[in-house]
PDB file of N, CA and C in Angstrom:
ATOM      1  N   UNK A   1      -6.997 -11.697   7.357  1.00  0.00           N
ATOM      2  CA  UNK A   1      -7.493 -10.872   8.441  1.00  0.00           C
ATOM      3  C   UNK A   1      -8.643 -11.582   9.136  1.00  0.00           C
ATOM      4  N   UNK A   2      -8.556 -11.545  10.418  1.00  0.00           N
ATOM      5  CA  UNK A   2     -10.409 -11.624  11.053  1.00  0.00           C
ATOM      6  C   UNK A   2     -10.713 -11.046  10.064  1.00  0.00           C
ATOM      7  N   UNK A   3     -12.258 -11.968  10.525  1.00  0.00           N
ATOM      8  CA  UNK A   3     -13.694 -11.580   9.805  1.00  0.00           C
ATOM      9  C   UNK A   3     -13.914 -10.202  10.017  1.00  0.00           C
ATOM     10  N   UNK A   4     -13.800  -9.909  11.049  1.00  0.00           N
ATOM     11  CA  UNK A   4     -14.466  -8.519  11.751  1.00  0.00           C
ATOM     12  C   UNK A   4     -13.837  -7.469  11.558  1.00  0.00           C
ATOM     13  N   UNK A   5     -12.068  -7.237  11.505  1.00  0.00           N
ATOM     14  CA  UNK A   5     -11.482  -6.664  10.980  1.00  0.00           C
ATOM     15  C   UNK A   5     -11.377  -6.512   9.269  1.00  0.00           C
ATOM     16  N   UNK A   6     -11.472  -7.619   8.931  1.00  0.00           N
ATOM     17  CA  UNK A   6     -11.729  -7.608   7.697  1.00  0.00           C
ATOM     18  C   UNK A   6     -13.027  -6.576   6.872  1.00  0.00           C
ATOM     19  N   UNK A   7     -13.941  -7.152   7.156  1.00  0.00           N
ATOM     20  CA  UNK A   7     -15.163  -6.667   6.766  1.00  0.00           C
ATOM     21  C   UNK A   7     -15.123  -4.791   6.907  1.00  0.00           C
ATOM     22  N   UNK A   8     -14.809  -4.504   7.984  1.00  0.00           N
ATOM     23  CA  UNK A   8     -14.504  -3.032   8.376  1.00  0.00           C
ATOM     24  C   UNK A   8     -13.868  -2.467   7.546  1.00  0.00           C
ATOM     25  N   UNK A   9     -12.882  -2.706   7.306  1.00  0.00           N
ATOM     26  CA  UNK A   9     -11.367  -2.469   6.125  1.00  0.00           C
ATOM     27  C   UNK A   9     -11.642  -2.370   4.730  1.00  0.00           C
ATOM     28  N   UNK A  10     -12.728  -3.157   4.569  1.00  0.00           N
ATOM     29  CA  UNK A  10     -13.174  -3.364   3.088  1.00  0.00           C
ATOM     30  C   UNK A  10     -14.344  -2.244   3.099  1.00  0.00           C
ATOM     31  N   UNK A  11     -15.296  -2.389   4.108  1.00  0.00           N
ATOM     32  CA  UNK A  11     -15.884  -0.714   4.061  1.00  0.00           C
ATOM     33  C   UNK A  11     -15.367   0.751   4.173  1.00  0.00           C
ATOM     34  N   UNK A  12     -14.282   0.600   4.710  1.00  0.00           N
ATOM     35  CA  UNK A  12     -13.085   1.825   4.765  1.00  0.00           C
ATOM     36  C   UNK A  12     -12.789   1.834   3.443  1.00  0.00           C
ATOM     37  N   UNK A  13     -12.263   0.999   2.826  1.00  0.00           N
ATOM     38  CA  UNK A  13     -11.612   1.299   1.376  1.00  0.00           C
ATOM     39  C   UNK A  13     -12.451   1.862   0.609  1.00  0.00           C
ATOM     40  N   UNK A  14     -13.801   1.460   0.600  1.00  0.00           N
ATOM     41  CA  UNK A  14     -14.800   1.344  -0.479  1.00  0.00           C
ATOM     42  C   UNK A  14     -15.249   3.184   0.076  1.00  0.00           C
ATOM     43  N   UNK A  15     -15.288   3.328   0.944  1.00  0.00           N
ATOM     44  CA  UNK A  15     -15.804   5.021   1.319  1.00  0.00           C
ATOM     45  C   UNK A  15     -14.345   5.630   0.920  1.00  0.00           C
ATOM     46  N   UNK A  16     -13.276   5.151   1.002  1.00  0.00           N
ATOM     47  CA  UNK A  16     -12.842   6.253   0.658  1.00  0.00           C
ATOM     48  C   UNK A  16     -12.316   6.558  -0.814  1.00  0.00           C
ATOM     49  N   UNK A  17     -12.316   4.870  -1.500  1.00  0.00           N
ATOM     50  CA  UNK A  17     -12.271   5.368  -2.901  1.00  0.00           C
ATOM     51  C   UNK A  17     -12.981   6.450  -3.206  1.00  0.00           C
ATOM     52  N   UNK A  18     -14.576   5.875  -2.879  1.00  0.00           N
ATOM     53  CA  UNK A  18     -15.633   6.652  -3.383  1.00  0.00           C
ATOM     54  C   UNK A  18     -15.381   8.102  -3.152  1.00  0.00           C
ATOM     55  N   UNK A  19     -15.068   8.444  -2.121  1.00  0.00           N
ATOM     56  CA  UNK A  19     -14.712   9.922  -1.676  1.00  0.00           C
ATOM     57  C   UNK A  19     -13.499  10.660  -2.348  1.00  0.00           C
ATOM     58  N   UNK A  20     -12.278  10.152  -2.417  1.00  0.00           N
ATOM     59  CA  UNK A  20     -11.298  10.450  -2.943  1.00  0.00           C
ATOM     60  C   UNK A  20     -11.248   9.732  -4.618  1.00  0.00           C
ATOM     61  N   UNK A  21     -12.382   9.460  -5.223  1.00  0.00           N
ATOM     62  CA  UNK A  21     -12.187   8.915  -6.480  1.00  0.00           C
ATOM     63  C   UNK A  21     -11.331   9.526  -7.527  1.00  0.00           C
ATOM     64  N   UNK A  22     -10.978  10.852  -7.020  1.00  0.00           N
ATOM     65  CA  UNK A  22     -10.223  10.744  -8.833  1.00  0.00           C
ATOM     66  C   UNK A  22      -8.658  11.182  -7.621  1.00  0.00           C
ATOM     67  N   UNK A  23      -8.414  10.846  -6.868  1.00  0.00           N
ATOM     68  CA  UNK A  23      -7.094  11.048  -5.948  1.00  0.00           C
ATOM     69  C   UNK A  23      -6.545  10.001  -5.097  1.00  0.00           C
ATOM     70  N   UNK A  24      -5.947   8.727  -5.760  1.00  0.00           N
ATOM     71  CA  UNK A  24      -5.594   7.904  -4.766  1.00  0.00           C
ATOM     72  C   UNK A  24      -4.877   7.971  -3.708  1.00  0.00           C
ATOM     73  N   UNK A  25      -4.041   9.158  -3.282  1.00  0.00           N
ATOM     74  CA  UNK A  25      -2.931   9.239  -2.625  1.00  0.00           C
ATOM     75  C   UNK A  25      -3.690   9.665  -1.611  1.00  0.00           C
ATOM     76  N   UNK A  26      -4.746  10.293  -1.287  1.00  0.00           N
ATOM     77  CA  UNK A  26      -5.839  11.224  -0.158  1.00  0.00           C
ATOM     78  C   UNK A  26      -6.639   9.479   0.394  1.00  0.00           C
ATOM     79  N   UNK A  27      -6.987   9.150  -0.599  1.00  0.00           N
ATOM     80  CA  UNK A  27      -8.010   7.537  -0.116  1.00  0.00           C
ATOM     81  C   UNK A  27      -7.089   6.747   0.716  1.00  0.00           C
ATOM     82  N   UNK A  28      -5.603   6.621   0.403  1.00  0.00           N
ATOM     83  CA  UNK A  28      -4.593   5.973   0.425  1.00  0.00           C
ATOM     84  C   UNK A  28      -4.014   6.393   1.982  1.00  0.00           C
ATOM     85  N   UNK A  29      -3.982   7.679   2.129  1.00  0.00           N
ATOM     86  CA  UNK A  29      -3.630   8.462   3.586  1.00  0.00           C
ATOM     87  C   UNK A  29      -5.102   8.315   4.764  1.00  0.00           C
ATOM     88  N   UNK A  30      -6.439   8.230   4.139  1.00  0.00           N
ATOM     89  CA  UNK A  30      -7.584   7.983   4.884  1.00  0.00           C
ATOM     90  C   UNK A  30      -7.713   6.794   5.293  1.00  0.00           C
ATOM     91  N   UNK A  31      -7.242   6.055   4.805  1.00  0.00           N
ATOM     92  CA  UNK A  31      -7.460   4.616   5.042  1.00  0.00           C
ATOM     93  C   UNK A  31      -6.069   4.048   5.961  1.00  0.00           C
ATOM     94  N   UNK A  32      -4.662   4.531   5.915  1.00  0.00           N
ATOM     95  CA  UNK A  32      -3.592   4.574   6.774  1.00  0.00           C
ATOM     96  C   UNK A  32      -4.283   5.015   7.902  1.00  0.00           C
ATOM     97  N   UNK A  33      -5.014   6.252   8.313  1.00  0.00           N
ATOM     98  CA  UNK A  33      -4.420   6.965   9.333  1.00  0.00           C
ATOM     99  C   UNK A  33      -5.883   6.432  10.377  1.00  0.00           C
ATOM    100  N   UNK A  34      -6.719   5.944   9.857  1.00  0.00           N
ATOM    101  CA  UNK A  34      -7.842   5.162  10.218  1.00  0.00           C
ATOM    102  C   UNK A  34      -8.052   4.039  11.059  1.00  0.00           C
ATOM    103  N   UNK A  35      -7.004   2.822   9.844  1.00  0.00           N
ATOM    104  CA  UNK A  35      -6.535   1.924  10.587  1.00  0.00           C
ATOM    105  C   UNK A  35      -5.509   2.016  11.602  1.00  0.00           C
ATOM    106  N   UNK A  36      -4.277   2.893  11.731  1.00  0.00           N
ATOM    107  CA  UNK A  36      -3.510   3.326  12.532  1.00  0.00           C
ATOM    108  C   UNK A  36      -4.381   3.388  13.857  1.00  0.00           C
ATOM    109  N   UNK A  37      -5.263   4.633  13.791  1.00  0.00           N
ATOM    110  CA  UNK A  37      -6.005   4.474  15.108  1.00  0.00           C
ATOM    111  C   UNK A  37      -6.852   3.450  15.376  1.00  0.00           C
ATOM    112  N   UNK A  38      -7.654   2.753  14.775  1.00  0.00           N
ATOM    113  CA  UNK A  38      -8.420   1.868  15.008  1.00  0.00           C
ATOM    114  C   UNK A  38      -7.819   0.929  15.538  1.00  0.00           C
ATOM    115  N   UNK A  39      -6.551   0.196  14.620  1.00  0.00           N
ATOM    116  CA  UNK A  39      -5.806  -1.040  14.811  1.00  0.00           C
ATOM    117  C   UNK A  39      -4.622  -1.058  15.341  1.00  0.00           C
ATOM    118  N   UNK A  40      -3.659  -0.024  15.883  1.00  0.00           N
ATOM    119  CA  UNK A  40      -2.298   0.354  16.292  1.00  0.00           C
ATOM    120  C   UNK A  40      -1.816   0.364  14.938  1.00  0.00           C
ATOM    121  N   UNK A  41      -0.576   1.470  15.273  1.00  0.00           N
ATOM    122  CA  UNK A  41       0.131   1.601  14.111  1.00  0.00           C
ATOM    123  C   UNK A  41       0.893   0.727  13.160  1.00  0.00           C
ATOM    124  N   UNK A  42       1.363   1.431  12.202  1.00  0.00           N
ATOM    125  CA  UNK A  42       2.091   0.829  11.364  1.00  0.00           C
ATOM    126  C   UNK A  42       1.492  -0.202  10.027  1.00  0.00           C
ATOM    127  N   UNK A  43       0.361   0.716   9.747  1.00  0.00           N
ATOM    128  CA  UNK A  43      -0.429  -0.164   8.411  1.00  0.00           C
ATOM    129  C   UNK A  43      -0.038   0.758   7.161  1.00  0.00           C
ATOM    130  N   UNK A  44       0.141  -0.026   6.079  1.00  0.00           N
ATOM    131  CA  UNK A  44       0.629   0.791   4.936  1.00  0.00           C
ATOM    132  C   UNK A  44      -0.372   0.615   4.170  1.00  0.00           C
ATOM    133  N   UNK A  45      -0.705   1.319   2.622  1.00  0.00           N
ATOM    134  CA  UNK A  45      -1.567   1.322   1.587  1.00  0.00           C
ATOM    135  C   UNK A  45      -1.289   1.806   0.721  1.00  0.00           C
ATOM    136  N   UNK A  46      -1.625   0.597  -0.361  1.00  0.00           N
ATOM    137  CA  UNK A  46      -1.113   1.304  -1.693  1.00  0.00           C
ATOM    138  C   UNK A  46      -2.793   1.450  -2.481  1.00  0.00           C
ATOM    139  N   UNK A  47      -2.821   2.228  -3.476  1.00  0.00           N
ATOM    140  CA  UNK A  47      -4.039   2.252  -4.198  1.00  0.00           C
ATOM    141  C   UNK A  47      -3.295   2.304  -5.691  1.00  0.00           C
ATOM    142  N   UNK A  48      -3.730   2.050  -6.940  1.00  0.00           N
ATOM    143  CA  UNK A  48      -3.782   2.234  -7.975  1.00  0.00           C
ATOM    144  C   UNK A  48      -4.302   0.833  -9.007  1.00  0.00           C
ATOM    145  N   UNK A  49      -4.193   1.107 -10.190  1.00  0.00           N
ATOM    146  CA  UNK A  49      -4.048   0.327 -11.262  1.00  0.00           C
ATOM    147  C   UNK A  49      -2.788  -0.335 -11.711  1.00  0.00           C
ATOM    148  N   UNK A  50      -2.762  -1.681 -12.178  1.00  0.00           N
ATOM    149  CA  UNK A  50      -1.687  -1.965 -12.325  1.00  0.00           C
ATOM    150  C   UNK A  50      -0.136  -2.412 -12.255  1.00  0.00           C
ATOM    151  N   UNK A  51      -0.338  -2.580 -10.645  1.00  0.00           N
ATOM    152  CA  UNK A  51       0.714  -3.023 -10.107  1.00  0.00           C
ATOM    153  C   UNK A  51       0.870  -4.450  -9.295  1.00  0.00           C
ATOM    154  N   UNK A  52       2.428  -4.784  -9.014  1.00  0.00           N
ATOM    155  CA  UNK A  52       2.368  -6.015  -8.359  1.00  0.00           C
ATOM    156  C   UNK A  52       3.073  -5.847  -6.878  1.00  0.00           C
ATOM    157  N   UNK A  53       2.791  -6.804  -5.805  1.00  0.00           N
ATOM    158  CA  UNK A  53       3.719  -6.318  -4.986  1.00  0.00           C
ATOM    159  C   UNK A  53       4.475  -7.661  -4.276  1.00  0.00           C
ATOM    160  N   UNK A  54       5.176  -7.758  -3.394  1.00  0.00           N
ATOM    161  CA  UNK A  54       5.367  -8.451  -2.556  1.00  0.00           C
ATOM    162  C   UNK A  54       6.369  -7.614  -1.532  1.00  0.00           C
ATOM    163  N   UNK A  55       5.217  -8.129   0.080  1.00  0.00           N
ATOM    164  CA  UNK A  55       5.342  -7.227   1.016  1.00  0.00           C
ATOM    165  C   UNK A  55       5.668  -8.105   2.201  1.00  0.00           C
ATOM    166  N   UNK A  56       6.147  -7.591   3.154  1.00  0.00           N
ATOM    167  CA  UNK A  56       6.098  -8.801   4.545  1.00  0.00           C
ATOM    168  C   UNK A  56       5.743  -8.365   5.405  1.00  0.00           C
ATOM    169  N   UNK A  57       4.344  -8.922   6.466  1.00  0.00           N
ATOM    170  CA  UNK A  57       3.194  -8.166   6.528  1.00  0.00           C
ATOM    171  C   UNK A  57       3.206  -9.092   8.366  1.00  0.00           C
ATOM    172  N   UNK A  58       2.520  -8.669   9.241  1.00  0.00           N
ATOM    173  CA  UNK A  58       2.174  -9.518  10.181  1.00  0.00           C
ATOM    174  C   UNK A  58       1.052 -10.296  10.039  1.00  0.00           C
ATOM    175  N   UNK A  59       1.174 -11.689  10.295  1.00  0.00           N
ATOM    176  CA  UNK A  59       0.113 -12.961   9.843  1.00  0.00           C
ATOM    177  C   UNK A  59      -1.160 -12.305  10.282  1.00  0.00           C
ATOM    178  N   UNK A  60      -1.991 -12.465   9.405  1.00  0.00           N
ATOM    179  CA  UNK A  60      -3.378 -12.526   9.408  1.00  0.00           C
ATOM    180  C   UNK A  60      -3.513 -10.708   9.438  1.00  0.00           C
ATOM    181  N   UNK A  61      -2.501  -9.988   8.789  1.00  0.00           N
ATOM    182  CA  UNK A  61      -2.820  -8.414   8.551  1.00  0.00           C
ATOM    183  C   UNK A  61      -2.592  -8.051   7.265  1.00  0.00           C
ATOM    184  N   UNK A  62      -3.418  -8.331   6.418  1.00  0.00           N
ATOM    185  CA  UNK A  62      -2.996  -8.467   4.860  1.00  0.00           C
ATOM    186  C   UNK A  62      -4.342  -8.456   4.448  1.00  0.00           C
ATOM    187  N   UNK A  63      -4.625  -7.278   3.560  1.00  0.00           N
ATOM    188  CA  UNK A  63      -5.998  -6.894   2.764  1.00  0.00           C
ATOM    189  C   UNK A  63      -5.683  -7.000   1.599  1.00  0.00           C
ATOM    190  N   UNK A  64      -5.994  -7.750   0.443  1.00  0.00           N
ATOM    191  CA  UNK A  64      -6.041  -7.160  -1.268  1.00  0.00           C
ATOM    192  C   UNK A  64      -7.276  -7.245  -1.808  1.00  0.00           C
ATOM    193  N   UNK A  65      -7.386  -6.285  -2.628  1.00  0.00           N
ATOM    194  CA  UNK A  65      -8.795  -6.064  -3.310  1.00  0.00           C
ATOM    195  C   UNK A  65      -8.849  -5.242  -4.447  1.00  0.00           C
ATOM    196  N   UNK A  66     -10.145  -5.325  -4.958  1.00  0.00           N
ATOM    197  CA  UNK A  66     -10.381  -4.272  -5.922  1.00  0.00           C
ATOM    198  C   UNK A  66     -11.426  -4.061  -5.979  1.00  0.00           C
ATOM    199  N   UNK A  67     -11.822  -2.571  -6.147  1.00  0.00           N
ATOM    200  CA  UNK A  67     -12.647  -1.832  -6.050  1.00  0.00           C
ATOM    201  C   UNK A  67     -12.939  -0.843  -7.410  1.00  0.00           C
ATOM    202  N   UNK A  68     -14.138  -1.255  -8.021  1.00  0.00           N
ATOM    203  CA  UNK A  68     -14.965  -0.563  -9.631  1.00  0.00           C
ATOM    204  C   UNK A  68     -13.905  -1.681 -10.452  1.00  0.00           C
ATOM    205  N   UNK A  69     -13.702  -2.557  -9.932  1.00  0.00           N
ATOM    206  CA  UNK A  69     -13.627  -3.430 -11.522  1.00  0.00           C
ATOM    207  C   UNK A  69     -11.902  -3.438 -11.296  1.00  0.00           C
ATOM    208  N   UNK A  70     -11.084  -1.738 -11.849  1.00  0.00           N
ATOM    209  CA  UNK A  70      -9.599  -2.199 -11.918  1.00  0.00           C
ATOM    210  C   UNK A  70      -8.503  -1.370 -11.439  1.00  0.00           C
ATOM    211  N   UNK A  71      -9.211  -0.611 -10.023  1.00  0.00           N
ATOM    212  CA  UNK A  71      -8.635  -0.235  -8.614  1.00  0.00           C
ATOM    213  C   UNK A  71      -8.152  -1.273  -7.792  1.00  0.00           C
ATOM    214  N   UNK A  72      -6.760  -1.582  -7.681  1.00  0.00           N
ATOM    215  CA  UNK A  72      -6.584  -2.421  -6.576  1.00  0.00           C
ATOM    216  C   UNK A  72      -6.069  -1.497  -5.367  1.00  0.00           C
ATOM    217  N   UNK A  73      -6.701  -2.162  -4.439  1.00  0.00           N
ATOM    218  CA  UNK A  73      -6.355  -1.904  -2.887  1.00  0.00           C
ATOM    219  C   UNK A  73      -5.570  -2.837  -1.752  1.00  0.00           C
ATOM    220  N   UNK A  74      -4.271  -2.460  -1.150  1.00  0.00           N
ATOM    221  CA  UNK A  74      -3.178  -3.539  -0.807  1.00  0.00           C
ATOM    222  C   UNK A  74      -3.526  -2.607   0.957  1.00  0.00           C
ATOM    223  N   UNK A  75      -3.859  -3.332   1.695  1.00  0.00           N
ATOM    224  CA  UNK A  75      -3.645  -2.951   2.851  1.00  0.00           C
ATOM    225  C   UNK A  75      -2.760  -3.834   3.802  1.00  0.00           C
ATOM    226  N   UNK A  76      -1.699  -3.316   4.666  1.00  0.00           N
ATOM    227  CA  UNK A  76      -1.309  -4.360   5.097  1.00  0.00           C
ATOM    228  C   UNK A  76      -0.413  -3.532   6.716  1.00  0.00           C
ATOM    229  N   UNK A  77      -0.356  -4.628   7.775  1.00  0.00           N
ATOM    230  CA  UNK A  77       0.781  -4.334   8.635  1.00  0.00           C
ATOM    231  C   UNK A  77       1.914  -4.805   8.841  1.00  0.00           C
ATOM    232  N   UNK A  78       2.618  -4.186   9.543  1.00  0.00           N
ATOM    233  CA  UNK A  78       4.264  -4.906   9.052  1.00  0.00           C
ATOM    234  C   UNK A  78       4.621  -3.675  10.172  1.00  0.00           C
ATOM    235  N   UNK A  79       5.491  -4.002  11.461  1.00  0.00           N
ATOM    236  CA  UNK A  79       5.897  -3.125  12.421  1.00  0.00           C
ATOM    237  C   UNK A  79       7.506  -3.509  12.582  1.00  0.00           C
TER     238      UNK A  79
END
């Protein structure tokens, strides 16, 4: 991702873990419907522990992370 987009995305995630902490599927829909408006549609998100993925994404629209240690966060677009 840009820097700038980037950086934003990673503060989105991090508020809404925090907010939706014991409900990933609510953090998971806040953070879709966010970037949707912010960035045009069609961004997906997964939240949990434990998983792997492989996704096909538009270049340079691809977030992974983790958040408290062993929350991962997959943000990505793909239209």
């Amino acid at each position: 991702m840009p820097e700038e987009m980037r950086v934003e995305t990673m503060e989105l995630c991090v508020t809404a873990c925090e907010k939706y902490a014991t409900n990933n599927e609510n953090a998971a829909k806040m953070i879709k419907e966010s970037m949707d408006k912010k960035f045009g549609s069609s961004w997906h998100v997964v939240i949990g522990e434990g998983f792997g993925f492989e996704v096909t994404h538009e270049v340079k629209n691809l977030l992974y992370m983790f958040f408290g240690g062993s929350v991962a966060v997959c943000v990505w677009k793909c239209s």
